[in-house]
Protein backbone atom coordinates (compact mmCIF):
# COMPACT_ATOMS: atom_id res chain seq x y z
CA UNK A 1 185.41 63.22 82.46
CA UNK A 2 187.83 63.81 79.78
CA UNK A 3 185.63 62.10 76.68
CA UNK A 4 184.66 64.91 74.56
CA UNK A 5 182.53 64.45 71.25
CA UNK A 6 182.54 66.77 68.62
CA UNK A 7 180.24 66.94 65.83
CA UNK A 8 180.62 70.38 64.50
CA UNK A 9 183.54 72.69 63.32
CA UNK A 10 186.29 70.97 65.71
CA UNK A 11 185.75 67.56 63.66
CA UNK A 12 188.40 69.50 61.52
CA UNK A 13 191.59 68.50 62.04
CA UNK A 14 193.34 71.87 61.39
CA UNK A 15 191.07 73.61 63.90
CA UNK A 16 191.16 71.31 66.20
CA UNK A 17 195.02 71.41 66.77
CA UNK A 18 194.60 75.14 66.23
CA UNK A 19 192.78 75.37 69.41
CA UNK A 20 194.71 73.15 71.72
CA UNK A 21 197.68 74.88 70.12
CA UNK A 22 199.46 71.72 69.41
CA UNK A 23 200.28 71.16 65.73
CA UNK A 24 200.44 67.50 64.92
CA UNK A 25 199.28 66.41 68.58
CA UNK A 26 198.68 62.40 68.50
CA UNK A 27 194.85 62.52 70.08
CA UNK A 28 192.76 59.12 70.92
CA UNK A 29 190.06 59.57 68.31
CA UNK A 30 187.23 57.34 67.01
CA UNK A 31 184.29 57.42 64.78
CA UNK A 32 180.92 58.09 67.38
CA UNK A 33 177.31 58.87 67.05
CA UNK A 34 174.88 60.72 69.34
CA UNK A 35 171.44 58.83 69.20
CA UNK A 36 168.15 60.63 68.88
CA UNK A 37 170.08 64.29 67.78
CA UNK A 38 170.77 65.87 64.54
CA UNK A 39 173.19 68.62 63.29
CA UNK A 40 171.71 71.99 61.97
CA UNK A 41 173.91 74.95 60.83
CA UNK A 42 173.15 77.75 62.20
CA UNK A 43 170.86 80.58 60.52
CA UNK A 44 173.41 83.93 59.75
CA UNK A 45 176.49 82.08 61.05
CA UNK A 46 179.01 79.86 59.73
CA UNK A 47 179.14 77.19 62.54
CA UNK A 48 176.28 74.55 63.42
CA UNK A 49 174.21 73.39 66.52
CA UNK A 50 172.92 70.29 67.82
CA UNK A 51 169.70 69.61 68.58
CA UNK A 52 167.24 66.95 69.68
CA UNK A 53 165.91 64.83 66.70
CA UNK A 54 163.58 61.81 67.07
CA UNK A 55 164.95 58.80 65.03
CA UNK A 56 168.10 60.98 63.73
CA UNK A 57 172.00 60.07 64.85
CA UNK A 58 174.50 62.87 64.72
CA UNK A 59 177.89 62.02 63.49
CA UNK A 60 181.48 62.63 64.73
CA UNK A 61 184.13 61.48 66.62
CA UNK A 62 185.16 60.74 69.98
CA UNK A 63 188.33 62.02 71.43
CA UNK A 64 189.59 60.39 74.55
CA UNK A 65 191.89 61.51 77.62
CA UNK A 66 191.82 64.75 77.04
CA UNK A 67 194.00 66.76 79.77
CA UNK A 68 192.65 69.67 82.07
CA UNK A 69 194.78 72.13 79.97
CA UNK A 70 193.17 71.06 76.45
CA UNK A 71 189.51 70.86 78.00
CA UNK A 72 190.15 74.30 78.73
CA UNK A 73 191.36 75.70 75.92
CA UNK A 74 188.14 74.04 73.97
CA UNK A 75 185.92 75.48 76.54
CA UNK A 76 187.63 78.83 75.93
CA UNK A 77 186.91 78.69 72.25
CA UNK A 78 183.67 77.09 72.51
CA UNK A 79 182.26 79.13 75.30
CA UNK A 80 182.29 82.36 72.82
CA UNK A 81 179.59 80.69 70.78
CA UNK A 82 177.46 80.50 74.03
CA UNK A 83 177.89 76.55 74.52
CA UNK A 84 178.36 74.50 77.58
CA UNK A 85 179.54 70.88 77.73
CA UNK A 86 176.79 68.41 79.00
CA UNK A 87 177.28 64.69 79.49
CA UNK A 88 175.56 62.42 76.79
CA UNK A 89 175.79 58.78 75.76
CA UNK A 90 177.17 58.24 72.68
CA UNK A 91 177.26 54.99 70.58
CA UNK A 92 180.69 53.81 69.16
CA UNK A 93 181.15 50.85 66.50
CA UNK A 94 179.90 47.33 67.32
CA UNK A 95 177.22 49.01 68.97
CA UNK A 96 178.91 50.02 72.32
CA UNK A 97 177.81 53.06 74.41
CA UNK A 98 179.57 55.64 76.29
CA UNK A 99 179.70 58.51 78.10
CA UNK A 100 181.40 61.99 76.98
CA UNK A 101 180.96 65.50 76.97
CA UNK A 102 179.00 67.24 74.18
CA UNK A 103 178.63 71.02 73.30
CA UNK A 104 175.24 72.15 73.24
CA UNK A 105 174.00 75.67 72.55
CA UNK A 106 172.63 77.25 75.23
CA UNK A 107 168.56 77.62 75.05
CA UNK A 108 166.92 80.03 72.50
CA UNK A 109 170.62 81.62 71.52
CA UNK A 110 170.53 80.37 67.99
CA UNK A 111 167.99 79.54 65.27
CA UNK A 112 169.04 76.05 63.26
CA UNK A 113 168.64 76.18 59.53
CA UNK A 114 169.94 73.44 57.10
CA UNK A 115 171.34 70.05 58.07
CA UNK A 116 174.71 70.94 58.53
CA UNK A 117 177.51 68.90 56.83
CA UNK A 118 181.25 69.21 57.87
CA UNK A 119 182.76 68.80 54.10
CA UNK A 120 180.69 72.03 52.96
CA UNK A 121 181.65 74.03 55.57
CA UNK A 122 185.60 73.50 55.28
CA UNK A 123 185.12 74.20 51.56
CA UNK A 124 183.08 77.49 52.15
CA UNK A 125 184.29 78.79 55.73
CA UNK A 126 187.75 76.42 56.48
CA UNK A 127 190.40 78.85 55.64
CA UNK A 128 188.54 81.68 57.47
CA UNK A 129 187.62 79.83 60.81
CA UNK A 130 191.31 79.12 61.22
CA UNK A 131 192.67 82.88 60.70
CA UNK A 132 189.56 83.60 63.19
CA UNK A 133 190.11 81.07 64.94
CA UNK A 134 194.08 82.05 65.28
CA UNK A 135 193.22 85.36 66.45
CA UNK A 136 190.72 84.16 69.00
CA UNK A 137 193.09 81.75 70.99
CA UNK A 138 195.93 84.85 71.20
CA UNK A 139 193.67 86.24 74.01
CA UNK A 140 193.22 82.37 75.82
CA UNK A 141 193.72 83.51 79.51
CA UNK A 142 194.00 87.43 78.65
CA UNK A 143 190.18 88.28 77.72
CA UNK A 144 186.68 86.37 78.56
CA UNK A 145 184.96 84.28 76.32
CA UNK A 146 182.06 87.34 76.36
CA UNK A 147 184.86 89.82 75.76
CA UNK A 148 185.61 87.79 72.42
CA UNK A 149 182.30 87.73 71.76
CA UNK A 150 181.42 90.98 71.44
CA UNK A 151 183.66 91.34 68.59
CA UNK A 152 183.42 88.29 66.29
CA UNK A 153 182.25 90.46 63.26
CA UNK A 154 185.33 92.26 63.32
CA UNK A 155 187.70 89.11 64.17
CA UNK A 156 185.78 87.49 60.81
CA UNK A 157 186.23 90.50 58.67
CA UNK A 158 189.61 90.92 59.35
CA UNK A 159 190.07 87.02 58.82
CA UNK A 160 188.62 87.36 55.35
CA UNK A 161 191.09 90.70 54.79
CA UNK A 162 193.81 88.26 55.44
CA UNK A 163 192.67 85.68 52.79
CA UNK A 164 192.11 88.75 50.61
CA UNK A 165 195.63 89.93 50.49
CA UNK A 166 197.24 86.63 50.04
CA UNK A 167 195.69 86.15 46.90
CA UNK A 168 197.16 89.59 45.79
CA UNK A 169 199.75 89.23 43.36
CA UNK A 170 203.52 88.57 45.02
CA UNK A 171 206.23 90.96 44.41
CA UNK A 172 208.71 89.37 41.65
CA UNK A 173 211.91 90.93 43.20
CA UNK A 174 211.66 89.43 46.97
CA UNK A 175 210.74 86.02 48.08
CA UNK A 176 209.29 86.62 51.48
CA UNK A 177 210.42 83.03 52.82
CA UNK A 178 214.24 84.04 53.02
CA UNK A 179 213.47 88.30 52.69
CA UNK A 180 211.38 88.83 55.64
CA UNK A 181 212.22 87.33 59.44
CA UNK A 182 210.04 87.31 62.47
CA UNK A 183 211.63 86.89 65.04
CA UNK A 184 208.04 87.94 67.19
CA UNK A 185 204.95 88.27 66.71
CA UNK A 186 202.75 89.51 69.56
CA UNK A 187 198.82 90.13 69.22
CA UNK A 188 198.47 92.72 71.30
CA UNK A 189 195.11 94.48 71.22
CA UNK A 190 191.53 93.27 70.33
CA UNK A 191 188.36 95.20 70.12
CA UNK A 192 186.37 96.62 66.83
CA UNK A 193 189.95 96.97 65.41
CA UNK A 194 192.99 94.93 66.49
CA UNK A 195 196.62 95.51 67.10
CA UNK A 196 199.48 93.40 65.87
CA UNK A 197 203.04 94.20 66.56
CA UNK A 198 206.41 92.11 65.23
CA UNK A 199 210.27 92.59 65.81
CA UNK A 200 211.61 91.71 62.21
CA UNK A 201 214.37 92.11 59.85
CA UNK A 202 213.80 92.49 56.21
CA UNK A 203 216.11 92.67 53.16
CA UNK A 204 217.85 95.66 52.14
CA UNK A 205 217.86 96.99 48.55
CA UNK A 206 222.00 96.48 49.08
CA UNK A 207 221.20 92.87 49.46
CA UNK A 208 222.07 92.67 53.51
CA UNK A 209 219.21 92.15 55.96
CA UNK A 210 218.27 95.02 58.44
CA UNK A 211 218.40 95.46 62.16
CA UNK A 212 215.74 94.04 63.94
CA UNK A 213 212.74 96.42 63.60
CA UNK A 214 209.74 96.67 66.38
CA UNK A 215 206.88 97.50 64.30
CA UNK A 216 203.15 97.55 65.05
CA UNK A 217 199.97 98.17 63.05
CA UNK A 218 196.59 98.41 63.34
CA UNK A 219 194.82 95.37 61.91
CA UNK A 220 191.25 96.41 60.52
CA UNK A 221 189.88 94.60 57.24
CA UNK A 222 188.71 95.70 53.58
CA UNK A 223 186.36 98.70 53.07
CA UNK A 224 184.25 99.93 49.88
CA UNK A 225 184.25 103.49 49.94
CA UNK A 226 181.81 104.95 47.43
CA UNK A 227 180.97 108.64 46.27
CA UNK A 228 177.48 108.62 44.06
CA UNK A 229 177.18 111.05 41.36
CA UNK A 230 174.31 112.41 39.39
CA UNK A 231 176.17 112.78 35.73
CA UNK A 232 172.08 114.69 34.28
CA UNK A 233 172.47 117.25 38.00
CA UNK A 234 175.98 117.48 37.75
CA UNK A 235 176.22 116.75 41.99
CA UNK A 236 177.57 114.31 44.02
CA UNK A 237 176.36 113.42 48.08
CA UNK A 238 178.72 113.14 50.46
CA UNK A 239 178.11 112.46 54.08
CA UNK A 240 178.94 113.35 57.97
CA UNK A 241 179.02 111.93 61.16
CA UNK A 242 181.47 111.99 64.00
CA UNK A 243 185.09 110.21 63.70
CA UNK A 244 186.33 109.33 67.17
CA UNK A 245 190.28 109.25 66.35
CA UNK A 246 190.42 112.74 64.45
CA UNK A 247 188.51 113.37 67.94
CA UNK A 248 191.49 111.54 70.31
CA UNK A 249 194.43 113.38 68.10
CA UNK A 250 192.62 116.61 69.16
CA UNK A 251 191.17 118.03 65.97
CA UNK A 252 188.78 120.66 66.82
CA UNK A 253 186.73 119.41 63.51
CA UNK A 254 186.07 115.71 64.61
CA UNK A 255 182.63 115.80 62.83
CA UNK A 256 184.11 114.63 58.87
CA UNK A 257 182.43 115.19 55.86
CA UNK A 258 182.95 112.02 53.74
CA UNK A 259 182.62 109.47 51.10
CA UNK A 260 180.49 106.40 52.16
CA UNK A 261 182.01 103.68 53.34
CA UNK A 262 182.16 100.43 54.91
CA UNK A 263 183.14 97.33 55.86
CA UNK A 264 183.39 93.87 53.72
CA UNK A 265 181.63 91.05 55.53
CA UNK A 266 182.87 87.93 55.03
CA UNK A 267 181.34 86.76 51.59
CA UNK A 268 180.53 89.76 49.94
CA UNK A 269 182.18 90.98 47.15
CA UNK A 270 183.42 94.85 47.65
CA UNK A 271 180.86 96.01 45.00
CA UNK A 272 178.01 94.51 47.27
CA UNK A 273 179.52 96.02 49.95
CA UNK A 274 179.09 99.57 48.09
CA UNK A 275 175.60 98.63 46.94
CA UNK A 276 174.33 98.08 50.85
CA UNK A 277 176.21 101.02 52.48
CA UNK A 278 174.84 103.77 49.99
CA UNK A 279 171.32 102.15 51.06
CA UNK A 280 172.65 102.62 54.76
CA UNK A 281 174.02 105.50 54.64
CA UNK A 282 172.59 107.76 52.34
CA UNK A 283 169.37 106.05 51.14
CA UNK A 284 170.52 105.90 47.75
CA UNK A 285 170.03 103.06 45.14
CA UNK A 286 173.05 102.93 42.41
CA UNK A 287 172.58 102.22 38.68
CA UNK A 288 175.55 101.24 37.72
CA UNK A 289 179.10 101.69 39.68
CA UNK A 290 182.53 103.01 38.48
CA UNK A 291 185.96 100.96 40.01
CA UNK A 292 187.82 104.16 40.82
CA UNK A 293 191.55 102.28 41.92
CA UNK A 294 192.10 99.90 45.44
CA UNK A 295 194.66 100.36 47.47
CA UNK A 296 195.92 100.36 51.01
CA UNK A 297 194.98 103.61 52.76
CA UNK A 298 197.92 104.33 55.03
CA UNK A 299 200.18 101.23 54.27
CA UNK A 300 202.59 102.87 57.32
CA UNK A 301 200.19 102.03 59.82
CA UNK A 302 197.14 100.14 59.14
CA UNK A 303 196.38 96.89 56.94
CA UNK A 304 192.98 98.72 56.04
CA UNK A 305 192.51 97.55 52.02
CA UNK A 306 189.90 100.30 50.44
CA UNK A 307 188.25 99.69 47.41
CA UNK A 308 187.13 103.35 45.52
CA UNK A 309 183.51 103.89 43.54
CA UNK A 310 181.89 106.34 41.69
CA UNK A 311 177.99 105.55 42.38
CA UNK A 312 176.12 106.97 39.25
CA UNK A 313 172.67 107.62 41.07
CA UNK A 314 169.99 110.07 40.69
CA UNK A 315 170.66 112.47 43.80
CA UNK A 316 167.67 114.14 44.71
CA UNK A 317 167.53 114.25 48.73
CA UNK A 318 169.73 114.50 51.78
CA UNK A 319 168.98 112.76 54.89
CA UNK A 320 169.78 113.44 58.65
CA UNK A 321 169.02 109.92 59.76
CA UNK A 322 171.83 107.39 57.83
CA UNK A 323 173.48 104.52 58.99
CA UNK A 324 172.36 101.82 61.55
CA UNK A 325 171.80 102.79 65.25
CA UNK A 326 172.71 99.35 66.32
CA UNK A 327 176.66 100.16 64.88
CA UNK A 328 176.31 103.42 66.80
CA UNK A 329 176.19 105.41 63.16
CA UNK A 330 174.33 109.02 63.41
CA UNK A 331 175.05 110.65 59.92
CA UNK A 332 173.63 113.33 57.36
CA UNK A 333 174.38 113.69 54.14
CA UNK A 334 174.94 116.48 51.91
CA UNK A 335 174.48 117.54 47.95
CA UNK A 336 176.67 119.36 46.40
CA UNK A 337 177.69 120.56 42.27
CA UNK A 338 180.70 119.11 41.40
CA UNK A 339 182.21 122.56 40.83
CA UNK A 340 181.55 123.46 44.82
CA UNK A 341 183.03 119.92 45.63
CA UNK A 342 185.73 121.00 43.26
CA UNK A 343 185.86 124.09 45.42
CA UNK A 344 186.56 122.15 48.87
CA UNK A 345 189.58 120.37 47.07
CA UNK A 346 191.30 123.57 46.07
CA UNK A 347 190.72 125.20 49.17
CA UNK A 348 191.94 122.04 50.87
CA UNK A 349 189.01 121.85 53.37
CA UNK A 350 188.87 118.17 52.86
CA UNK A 351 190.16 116.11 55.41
CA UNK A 352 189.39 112.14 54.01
CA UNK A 353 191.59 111.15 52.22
CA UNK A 354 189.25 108.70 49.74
CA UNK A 355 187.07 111.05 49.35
CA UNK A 356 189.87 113.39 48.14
CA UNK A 357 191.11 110.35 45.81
CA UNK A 358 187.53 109.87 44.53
CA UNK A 359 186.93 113.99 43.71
CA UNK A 360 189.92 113.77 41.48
CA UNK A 361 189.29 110.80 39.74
CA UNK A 362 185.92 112.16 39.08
CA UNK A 363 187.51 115.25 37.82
CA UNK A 364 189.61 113.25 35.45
CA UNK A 365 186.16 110.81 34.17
CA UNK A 366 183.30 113.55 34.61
CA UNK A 367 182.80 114.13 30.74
CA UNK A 368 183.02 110.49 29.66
CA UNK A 369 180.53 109.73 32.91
CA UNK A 370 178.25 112.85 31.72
CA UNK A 371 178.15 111.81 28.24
């Protein structure tokens, strides 16, 4: 059967063609209901289910002769969410039935929450589904449906990074449209980080374009990175645990004593983000926090976009049990007087790099934060 009905996300357009990977494609398409079902989003997700529902009709359309290749490709993208196409009778205008394929969650994998309405969702989660959604169908026929699973946070947060840095402000001395060519763009590597790499040639400051340039980078998303500070104890808190790359380079020291950080999820602002990694990491409630500068941390090699914090907290405790087990975080923290943090700085015994930016900010703002 090559009927399919969609009532949820793939009802948009942009998606839609997104995931068949045919921009523009002319599909047989008309208005359909499923009888006796109703559309729920999804609780802690930003796609919806469908779901028996006595005297209820679900709306959405009906797409006809779809080919083996396209059913595919939808099954690719759908299967990640845990659904499975089952046939269904649908009811078309004038009253006619037929029979398509409809996704349904599998049993007991989500919990429904709100009726679920398809203008809402492009307004609140549109623009990130389709950089998701982009990234997704790079690995159709290179990585399982499971395998892309396992690391939709990541894909989502790095979606929202994207939107993020867009709506930076553009550089007044290049127009990226003729300044910039791609001539490819291969996604080469996805897991809890991903990486991108492009042959391009940009401008020169002489005006000429360069040689084509192979260039990768690791795409992560936007962090909050956040060192509290008790201005009445004159100490900060900073925290360890175990950094697998500084392990891989070969650093003898691969346990790092840090700032907190963290990851932005997907609708949180990066102060939010501060306010629930000090409670995850260090068990630490802020009063107020400081914006210490934002910036790309290694713009060379990474897209990683960090925003800095002072916390101003009271410090009174260290723990030995931070972070969540379920991410795999072990860490400790540590309290220290600002003149022994002071102390690591000269004596260049810190190895992170934000929390060396945030120790000399706080140098520079310590007697307006004390007073």
């Amino acid at each position: 059967m090559s009927n399919l009905f969609f009532y949820g996300t793939l009802r948009y357009r942009p998606l839609l063609e997104l995931v068949l990977c045919e921009a523009g494609v002319s599909l047989d398409m008309v208005p359909a209901e499923l009888p006796e079902h109703q559309v729920y989003g999804v609780q802690d997700q930003p796609f919806p289910m469908i779901m028996p529902a006595p005297g209820q009709s679900a709306n959405g359309v009906l797409v006809r002769g779809l080919s083996t290749d396209q059913i595919e490709r939808l099954n690719f993208y759908e299967g990640g969410f845990d659904y499975d196409l089952r046939p269904m009778t649908l009811r078309v205008s004038g009253g006619q039935t037929i029979e398509a394929l409809v996704y349904f969650p599998r049993e007991g994998t989500w919990t429904p929450g709100d009726i679920w309405n398809l203008e809402g969702w492009a307004q609140e989660w549109g623009e990130l589904t389709l950089h998701a959604a982009a990234e997704v169908m790079a690995f159709y026929g290179r990585l399982t449906p499971v395998e892309i699973a396992a690391n939709f946070r990541p894909i989502r947060i790095r979606a929202a990074a994207r939107i993020a840095a867009a709506a930076r402000a553009p550089d007044p001395d290049h127009d990226l449209t003729r300044d910039v060519v791609v001539e490819k763009h291969n996604r080469g590597y996805l897991n809890h980080f991903a990486m991108d790499d492009m042959v391009l040639r940009h401008r020169r400051y002489d005006g000429t374009m360069s040689d084509s340039l192979s260039r990768a980078g690791l795409m992560t998303g936007q962090a909050s990175v956040i060192l509290p500070y008790d201005p009445r104890r004159d100490q900060v808190l900073i925290v360890e645990q175990f950094r697998a790359p500084v392990y891989m380079i070969g650093d003898p020291a691969p346990w790092m004593w840090e700032a907190v950080a963290g990851m932005i999820d997907p609708g949180e602002t990066p102060e939010q983000a501060a306010l629930r990694e000090l409670r995850e990491e260090a068990h630490l409630e802020a009063r107020a926090l400081e914006p210490a500068g934002k910036a790309y941390s290694s713009s060379g090699s990474s897209t990683e976009f960090v925003h800095l914090f002072v916390a101003l907290a009271d410090i009174i405790k260290e723990t030995s049990a931070g972070g969540l087990a379920c991410e795999g975080e072990d860490i400790r923290s540590r309290i220290l007087s600002f003149d022994a943090l002071m102390a690591l700085v000269d004596a260049q015994e810190i190895k992170d790099l934000p929390l060396l930016s945030l120790a000399n900010w706080l140098a520079r703002h310590r007697a307006r934060l004390r007073g």
